[in-house]
PDB file of N, CA and C in Angstrom:
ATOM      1  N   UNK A   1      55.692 -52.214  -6.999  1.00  0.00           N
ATOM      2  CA  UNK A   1      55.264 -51.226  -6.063  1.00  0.00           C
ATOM      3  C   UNK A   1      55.055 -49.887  -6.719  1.00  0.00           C
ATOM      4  N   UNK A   2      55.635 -50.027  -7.658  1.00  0.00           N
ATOM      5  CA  UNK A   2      55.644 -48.321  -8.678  1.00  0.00           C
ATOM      6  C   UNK A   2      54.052 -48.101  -9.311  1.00  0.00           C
ATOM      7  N   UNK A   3      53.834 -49.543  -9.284  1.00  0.00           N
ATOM      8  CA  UNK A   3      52.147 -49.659 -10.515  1.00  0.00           C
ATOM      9  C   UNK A   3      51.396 -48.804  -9.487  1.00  0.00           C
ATOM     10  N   UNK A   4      51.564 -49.888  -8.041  1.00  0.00           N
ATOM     11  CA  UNK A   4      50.553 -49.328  -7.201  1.00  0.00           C
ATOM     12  C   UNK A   4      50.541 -47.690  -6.915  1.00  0.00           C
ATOM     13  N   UNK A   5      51.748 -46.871  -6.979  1.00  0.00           N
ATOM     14  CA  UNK A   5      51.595 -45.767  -6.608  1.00  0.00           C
ATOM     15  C   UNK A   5      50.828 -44.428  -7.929  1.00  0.00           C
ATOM     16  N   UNK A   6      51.322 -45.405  -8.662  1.00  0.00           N
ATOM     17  CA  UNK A   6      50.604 -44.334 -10.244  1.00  0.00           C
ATOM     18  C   UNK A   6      49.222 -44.943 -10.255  1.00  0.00           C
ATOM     19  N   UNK A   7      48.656 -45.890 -10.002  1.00  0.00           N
ATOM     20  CA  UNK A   7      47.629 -46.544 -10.231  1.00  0.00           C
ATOM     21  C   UNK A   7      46.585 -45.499  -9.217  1.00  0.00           C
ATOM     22  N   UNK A   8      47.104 -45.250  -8.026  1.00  0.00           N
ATOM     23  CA  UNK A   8      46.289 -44.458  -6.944  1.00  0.00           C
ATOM     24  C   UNK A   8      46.317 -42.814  -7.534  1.00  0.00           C
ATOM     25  N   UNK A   9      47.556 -42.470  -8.165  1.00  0.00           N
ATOM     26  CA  UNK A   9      47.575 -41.049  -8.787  1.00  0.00           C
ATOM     27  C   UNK A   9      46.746 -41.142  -9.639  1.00  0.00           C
ATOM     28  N   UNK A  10      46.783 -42.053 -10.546  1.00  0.00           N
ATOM     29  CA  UNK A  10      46.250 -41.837 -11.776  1.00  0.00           C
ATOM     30  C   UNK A  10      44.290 -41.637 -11.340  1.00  0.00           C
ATOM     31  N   UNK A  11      43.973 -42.782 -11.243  1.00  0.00           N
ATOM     32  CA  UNK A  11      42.447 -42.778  -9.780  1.00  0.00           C
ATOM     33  C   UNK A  11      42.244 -41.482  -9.540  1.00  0.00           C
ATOM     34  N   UNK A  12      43.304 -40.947  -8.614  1.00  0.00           N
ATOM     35  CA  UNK A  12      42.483 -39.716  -7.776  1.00  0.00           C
ATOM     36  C   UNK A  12      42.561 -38.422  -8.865  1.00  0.00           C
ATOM     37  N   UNK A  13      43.768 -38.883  -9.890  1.00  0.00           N
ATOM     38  CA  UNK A  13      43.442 -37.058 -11.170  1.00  0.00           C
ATOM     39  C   UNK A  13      42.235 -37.827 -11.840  1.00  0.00           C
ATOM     40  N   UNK A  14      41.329 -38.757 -12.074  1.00  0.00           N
ATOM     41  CA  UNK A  14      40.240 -38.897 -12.846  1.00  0.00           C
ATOM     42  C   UNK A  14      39.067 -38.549 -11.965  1.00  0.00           C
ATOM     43  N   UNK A  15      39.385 -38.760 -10.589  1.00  0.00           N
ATOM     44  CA  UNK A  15      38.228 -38.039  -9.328  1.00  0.00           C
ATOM     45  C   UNK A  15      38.143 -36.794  -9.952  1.00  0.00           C
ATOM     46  N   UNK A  16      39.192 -36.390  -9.767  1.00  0.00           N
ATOM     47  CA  UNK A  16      39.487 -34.794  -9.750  1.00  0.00           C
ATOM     48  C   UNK A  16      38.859 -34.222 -11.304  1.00  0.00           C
ATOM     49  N   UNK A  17      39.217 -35.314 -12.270  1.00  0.00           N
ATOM     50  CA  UNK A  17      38.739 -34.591 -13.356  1.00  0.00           C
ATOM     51  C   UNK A  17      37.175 -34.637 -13.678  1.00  0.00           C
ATOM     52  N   UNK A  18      36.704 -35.750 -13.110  1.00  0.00           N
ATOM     53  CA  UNK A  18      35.471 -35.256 -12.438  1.00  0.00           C
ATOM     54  C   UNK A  18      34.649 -34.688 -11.992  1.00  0.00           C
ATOM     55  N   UNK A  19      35.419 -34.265 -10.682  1.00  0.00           N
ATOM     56  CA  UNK A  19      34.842 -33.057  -9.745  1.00  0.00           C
ATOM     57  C   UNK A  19      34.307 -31.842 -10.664  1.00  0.00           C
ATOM     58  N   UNK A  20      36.261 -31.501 -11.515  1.00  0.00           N
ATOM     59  CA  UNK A  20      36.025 -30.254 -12.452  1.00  0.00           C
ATOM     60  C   UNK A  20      35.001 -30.458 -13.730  1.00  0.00           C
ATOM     61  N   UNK A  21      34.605 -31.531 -13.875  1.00  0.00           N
ATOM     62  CA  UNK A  21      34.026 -31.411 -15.126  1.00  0.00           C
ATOM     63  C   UNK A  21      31.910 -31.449 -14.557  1.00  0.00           C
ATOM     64  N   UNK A  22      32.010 -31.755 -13.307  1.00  0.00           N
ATOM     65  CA  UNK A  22      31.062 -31.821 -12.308  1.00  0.00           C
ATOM     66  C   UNK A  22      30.635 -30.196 -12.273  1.00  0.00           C
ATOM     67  N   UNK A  23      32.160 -29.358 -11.928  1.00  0.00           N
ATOM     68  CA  UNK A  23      31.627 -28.432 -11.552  1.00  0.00           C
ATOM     69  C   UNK A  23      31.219 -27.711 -12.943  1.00  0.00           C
ATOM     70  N   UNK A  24      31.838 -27.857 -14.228  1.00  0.00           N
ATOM     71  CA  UNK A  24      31.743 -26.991 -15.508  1.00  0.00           C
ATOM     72  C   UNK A  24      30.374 -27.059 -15.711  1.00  0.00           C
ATOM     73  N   UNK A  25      30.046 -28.216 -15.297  1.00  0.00           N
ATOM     74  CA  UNK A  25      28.745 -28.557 -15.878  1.00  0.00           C
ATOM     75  C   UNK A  25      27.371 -27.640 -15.252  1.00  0.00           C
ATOM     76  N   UNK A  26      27.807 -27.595 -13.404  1.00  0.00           N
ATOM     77  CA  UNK A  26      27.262 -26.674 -13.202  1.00  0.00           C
ATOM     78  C   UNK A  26      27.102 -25.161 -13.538  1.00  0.00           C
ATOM     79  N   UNK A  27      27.857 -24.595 -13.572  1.00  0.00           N
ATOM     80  CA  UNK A  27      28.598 -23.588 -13.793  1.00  0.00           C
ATOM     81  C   UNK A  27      27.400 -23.030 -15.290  1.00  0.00           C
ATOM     82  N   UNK A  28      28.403 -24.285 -16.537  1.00  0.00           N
ATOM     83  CA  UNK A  28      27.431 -23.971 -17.584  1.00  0.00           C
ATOM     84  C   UNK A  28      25.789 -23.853 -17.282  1.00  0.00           C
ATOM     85  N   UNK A  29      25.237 -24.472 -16.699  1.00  0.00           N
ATOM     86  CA  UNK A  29      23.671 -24.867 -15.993  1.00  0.00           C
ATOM     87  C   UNK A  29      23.244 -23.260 -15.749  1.00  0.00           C
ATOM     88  N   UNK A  30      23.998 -22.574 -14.731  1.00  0.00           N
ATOM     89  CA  UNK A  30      24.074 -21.505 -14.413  1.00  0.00           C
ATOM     90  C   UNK A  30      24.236 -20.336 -14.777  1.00  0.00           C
ATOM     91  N   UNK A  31      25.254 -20.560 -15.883  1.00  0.00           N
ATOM     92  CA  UNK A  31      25.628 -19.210 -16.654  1.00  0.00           C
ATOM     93  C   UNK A  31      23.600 -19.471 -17.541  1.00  0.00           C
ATOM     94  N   UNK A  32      23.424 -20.362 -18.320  1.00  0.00           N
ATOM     95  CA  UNK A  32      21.949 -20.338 -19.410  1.00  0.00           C
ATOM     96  C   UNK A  32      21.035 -20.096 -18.312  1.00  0.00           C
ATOM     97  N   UNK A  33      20.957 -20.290 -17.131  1.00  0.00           N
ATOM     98  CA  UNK A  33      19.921 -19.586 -15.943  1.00  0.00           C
ATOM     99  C   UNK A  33      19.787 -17.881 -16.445  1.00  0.00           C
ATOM    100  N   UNK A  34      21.001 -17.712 -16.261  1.00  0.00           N
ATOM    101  CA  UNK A  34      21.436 -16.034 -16.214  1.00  0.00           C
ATOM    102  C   UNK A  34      21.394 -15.784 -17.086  1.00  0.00           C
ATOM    103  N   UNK A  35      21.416 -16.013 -18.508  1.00  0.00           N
ATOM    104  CA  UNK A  35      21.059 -15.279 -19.840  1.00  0.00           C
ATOM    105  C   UNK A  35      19.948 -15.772 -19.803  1.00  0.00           C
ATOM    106  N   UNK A  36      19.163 -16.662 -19.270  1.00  0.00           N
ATOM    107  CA  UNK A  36      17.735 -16.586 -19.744  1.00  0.00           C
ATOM    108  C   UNK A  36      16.483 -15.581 -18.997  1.00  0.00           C
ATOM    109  N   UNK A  37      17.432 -15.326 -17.396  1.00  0.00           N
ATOM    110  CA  UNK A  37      17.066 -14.557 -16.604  1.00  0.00           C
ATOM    111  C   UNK A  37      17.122 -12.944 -17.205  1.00  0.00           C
ATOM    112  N   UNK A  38      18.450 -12.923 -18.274  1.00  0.00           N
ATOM    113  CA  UNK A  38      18.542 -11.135 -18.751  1.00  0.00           C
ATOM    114  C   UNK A  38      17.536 -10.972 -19.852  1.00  0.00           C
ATOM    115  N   UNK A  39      17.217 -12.499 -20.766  1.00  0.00           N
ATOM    116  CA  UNK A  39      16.324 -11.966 -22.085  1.00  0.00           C
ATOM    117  C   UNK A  39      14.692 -11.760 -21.236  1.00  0.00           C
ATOM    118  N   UNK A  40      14.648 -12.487 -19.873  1.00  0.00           N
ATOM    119  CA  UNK A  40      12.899 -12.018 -19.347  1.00  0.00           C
ATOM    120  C   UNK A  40      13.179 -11.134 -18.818  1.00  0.00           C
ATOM    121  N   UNK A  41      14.094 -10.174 -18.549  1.00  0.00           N
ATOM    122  CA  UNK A  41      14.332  -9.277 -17.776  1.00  0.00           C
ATOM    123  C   UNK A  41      14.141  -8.224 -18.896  1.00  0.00           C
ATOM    124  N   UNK A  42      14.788  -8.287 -19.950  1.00  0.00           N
ATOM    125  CA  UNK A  42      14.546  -7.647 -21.591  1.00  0.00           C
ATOM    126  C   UNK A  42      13.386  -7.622 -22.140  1.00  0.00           C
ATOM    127  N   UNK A  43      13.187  -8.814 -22.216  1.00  0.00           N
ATOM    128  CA  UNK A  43      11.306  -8.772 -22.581  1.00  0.00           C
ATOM    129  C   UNK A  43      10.137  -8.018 -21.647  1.00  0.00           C
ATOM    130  N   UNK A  44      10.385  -8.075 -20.399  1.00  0.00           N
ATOM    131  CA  UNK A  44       9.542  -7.520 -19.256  1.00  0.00           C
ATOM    132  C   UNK A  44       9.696  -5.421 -19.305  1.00  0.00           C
ATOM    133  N   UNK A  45      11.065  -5.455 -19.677  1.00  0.00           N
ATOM    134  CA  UNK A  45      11.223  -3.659 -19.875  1.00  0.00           C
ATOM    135  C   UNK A  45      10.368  -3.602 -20.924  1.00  0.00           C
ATOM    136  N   UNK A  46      10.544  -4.064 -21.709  1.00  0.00           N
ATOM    137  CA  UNK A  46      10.283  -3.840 -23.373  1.00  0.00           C
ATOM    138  C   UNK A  46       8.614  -3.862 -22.963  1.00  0.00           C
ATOM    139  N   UNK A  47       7.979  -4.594 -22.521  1.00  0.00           N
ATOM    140  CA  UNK A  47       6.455  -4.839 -21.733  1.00  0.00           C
ATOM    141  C   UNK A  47       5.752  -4.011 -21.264  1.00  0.00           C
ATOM    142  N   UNK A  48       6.848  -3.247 -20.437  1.00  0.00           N
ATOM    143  CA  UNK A  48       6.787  -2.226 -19.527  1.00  0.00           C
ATOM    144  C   UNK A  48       6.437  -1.121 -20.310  1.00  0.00           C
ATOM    145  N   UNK A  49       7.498  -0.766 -21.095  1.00  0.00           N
ATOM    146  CA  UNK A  49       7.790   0.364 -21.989  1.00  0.00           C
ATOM    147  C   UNK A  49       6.171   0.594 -23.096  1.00  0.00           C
ATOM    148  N   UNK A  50       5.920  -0.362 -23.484  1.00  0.00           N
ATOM    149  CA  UNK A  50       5.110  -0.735 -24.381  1.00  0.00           C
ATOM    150  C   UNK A  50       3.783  -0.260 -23.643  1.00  0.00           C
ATOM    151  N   UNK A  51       3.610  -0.657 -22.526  1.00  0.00           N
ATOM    152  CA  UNK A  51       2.053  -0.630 -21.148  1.00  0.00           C
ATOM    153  C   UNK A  51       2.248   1.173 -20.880  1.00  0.00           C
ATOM    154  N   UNK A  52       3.368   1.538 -21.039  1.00  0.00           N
ATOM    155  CA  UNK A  52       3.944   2.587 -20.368  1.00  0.00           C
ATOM    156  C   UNK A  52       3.066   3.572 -21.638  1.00  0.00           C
ATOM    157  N   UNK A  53       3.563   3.014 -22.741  1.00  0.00           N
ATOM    158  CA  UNK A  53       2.815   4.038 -23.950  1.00  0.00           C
ATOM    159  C   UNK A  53       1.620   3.835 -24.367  1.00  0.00           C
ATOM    160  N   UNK A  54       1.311   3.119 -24.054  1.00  0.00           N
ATOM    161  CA  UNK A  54      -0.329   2.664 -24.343  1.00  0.00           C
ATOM    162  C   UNK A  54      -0.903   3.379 -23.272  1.00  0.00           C
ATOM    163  N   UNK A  55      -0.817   3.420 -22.121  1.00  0.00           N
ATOM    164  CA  UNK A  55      -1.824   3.883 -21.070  1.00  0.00           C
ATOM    165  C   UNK A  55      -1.287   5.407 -21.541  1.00  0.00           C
ATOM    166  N   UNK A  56      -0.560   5.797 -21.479  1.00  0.00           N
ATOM    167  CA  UNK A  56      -0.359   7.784 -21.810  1.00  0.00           C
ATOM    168  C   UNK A  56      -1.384   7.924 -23.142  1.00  0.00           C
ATOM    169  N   UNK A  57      -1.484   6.763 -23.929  1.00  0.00           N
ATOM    170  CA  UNK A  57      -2.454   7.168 -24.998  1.00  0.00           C
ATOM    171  C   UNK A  57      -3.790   7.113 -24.595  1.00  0.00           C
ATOM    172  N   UNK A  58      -3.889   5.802 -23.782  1.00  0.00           N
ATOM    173  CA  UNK A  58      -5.206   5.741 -22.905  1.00  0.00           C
ATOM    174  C   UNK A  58      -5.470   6.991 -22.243  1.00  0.00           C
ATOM    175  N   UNK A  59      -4.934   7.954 -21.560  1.00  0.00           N
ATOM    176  CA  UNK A  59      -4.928   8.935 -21.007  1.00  0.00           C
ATOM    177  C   UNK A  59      -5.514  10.129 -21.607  1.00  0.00           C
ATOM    178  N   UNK A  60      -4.555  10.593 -22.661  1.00  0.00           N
ATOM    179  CA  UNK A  60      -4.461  11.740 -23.368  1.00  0.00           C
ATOM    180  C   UNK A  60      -6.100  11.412 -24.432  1.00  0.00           C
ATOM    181  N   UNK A  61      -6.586  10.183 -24.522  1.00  0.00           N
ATOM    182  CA  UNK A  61      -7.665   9.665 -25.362  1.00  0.00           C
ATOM    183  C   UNK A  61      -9.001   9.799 -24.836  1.00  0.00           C
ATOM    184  N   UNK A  62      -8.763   9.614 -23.064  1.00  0.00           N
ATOM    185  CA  UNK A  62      -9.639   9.849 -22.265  1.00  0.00           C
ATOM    186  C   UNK A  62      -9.926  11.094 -21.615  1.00  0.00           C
ATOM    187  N   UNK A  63      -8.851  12.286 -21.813  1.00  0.00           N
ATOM    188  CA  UNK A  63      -8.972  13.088 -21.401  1.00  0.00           C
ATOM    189  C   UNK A  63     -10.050  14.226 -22.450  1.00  0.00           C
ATOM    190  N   UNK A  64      -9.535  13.412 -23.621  1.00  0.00           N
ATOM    191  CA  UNK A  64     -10.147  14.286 -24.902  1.00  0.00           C
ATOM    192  C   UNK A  64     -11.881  14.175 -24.916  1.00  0.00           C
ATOM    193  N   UNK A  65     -11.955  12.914 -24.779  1.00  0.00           N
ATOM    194  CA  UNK A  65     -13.587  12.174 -24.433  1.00  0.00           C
ATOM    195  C   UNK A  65     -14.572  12.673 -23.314  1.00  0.00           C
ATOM    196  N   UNK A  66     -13.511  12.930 -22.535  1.00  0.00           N
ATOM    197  CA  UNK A  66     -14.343  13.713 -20.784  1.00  0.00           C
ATOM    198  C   UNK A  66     -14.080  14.853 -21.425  1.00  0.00           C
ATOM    199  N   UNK A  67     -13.340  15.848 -22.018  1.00  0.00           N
ATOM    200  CA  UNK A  67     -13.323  17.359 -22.220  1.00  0.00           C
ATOM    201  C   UNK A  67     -14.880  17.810 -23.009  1.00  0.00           C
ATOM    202  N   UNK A  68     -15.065  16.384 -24.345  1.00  0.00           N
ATOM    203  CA  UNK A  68     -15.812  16.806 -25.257  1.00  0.00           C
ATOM    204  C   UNK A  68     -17.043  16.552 -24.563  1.00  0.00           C
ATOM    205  N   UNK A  69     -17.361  15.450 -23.485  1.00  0.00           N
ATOM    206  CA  UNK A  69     -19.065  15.417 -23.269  1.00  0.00           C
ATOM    207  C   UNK A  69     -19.159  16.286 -22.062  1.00  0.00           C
ATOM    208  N   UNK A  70     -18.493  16.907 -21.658  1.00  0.00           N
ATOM    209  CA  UNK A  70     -18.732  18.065 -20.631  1.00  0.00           C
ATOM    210  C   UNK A  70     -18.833  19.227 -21.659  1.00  0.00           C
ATOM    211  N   UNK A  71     -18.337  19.363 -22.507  1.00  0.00           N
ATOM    212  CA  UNK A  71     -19.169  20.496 -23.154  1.00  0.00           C
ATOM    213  C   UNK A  71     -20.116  20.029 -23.829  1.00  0.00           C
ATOM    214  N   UNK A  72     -20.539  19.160 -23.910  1.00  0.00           N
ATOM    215  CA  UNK A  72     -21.979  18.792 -24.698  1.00  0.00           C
ATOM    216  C   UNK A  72     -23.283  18.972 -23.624  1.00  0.00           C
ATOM    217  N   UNK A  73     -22.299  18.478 -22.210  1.00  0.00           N
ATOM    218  CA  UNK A  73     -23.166  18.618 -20.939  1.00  0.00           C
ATOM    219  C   UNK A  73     -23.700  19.854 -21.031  1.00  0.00           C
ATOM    220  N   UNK A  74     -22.499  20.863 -21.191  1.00  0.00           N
ATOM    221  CA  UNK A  74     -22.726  22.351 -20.477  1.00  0.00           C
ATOM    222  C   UNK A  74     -23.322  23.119 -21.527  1.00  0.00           C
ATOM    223  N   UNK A  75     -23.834  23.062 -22.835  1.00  0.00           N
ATOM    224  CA  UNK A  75     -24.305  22.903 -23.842  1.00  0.00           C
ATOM    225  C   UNK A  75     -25.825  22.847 -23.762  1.00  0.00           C
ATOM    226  N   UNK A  76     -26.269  21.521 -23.444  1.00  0.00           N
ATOM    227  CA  UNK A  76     -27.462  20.893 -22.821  1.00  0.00           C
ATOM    228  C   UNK A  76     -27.685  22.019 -21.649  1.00  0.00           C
ATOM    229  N   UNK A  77     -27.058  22.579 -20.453  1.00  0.00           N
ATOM    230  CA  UNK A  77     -27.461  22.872 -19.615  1.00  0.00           C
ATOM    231  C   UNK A  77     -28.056  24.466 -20.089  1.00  0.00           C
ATOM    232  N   UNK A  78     -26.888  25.092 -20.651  1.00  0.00           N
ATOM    233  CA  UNK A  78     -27.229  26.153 -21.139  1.00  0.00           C
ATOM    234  C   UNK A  78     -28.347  26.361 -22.173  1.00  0.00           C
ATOM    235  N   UNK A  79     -29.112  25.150 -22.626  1.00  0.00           N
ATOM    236  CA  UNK A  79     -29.718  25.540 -23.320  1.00  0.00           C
ATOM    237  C   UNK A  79     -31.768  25.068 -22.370  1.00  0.00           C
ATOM    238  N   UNK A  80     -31.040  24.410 -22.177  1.00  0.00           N
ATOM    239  CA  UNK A  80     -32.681  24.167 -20.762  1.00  0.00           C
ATOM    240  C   UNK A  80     -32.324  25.078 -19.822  1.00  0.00           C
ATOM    241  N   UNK A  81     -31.273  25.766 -19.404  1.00  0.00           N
ATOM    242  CA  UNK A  81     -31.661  27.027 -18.667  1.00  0.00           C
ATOM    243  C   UNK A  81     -32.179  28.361 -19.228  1.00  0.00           C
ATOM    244  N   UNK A  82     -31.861  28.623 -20.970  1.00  0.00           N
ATOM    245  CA  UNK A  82     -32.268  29.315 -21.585  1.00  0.00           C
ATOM    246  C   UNK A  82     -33.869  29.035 -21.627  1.00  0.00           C
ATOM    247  N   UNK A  83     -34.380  27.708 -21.697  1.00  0.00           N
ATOM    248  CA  UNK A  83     -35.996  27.317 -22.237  1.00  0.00           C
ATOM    249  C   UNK A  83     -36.134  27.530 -20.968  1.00  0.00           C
ATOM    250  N   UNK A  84     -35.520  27.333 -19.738  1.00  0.00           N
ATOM    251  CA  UNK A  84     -36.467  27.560 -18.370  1.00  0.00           C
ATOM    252  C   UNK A  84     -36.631  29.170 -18.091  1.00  0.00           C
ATOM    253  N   UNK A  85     -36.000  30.029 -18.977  1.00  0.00           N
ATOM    254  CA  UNK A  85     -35.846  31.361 -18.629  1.00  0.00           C
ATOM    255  C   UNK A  85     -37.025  31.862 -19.164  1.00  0.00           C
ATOM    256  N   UNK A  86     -37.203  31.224 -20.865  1.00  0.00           N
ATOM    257  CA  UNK A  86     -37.748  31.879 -21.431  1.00  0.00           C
ATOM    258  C   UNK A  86     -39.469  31.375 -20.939  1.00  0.00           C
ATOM    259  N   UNK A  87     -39.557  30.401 -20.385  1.00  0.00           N
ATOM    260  CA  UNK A  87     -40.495  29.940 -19.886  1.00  0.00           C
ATOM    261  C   UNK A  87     -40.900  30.673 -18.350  1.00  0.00           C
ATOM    262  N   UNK A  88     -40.010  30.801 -17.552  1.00  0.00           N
ATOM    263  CA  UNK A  88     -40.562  31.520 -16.563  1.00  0.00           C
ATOM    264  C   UNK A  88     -40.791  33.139 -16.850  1.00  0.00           C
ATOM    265  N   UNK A  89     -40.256  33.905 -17.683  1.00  0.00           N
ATOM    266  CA  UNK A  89     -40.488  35.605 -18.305  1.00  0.00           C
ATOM    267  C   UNK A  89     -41.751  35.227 -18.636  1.00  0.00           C
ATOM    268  N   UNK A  90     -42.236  34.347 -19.644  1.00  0.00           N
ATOM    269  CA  UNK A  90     -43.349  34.283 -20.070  1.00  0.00           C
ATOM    270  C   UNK A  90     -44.665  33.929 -18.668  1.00  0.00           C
ATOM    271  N   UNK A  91     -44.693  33.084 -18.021  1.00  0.00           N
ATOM    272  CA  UNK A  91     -45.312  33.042 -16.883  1.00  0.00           C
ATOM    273  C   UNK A  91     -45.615  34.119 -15.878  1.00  0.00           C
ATOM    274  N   UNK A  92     -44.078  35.090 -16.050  1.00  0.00           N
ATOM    275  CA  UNK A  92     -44.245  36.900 -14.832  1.00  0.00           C
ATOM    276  C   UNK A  92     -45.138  37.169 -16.312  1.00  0.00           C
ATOM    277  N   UNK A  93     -44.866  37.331 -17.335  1.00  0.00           N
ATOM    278  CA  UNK A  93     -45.699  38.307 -18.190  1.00  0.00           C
ATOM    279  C   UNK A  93     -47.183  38.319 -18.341  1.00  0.00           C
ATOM    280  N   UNK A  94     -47.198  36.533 -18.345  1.00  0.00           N
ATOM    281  CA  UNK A  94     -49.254  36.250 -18.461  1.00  0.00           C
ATOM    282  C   UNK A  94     -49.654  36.753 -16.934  1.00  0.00           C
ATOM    283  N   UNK A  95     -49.182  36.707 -15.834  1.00  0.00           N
ATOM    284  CA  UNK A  95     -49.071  36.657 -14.573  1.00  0.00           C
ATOM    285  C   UNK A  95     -49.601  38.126 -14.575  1.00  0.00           C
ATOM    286  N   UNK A  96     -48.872  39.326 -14.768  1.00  0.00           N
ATOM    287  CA  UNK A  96     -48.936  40.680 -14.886  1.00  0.00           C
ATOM    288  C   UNK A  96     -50.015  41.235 -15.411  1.00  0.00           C
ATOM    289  N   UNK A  97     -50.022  40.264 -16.690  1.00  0.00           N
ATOM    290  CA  UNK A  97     -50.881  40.986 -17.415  1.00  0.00           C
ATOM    291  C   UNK A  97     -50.684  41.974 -19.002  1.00  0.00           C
ATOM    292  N   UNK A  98     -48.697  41.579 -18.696  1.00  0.00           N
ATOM    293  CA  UNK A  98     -48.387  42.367 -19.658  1.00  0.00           C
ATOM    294  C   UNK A  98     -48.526  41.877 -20.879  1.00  0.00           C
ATOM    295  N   UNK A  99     -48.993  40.254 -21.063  1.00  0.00           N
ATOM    296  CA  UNK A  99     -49.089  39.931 -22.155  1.00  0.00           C
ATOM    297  C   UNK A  99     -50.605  39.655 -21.760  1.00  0.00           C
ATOM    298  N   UNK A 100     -51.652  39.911 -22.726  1.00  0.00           N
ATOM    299  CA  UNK A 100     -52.966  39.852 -22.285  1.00  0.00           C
ATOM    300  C   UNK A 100     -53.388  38.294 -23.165  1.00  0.00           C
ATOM    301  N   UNK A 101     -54.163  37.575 -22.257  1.00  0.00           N
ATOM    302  CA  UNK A 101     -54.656  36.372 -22.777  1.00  0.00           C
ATOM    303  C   UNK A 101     -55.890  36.150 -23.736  1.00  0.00           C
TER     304      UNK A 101
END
C-alpha cells in the first residue's frame, strides 16, 4: 500500500515538473520576444535619428538652392527692366523729337 501512495506522489511531482518546465519554456519564448522587440525598437530610433539628419540637410540644401535662383530671378528681372527702361526713354526721345531721326 506504501508503493501505491509514492507511486501517485511521485506521478503528480513529474506533472508538476512539467507544468514548470512548460511554463520556463514559455517564459523563455517571451523574454527573446522582448529583446528582439528592444533591438527593433533600437534599430527604428537609430532610423529615426538618421531620417531626422538627413532631411535637416535636405532642408538647409534646399533652402540654399531656392535663396540662389531667386537671386538669379531678381537679377534677370532687374536687368529686362533696365532694357525695358532703356527702351521706352528711347521711344519718349524719337517720339519728341529730342533725338532726331
Amino acid at each position: 500500500m506504501g508503493d501505491t501512495g509514492d507511486t501517485g506522489d511521485t506521478g503528480r511531482v513529474q506533472e508538476l515538473q512539467r507544468q514548470v518546465q512548460g511554463v520556463t519554456s514559455i517564459m523563455s519564448h517571451n523574454l527573446e520576444q522582448i529583446l528582439a522587440r528592444g533591438e527593433n525598437l533600437e534599430q527604428l530610433h537609430s532610423k529615426s535619428r538618421d531620417l531626422e539628419a538627413t532631411s535637416e540637410h535636405f532642408r538647409t540644401t534646399s533652402q540654399k538652392v531656392a535663396r540662389r535662383y531667386w537671386w538669379q530671378n531678381m537679377k534677370l528681372l532687374v536687368i529686362l527692366g533696365l532694357v525695358g527702361a532703356i527702351v521706352l526713354v528711347l521711344i519718349i526721345l524719337l517720339a519728341t523729337g529730342v533725338i532726331p531721326t
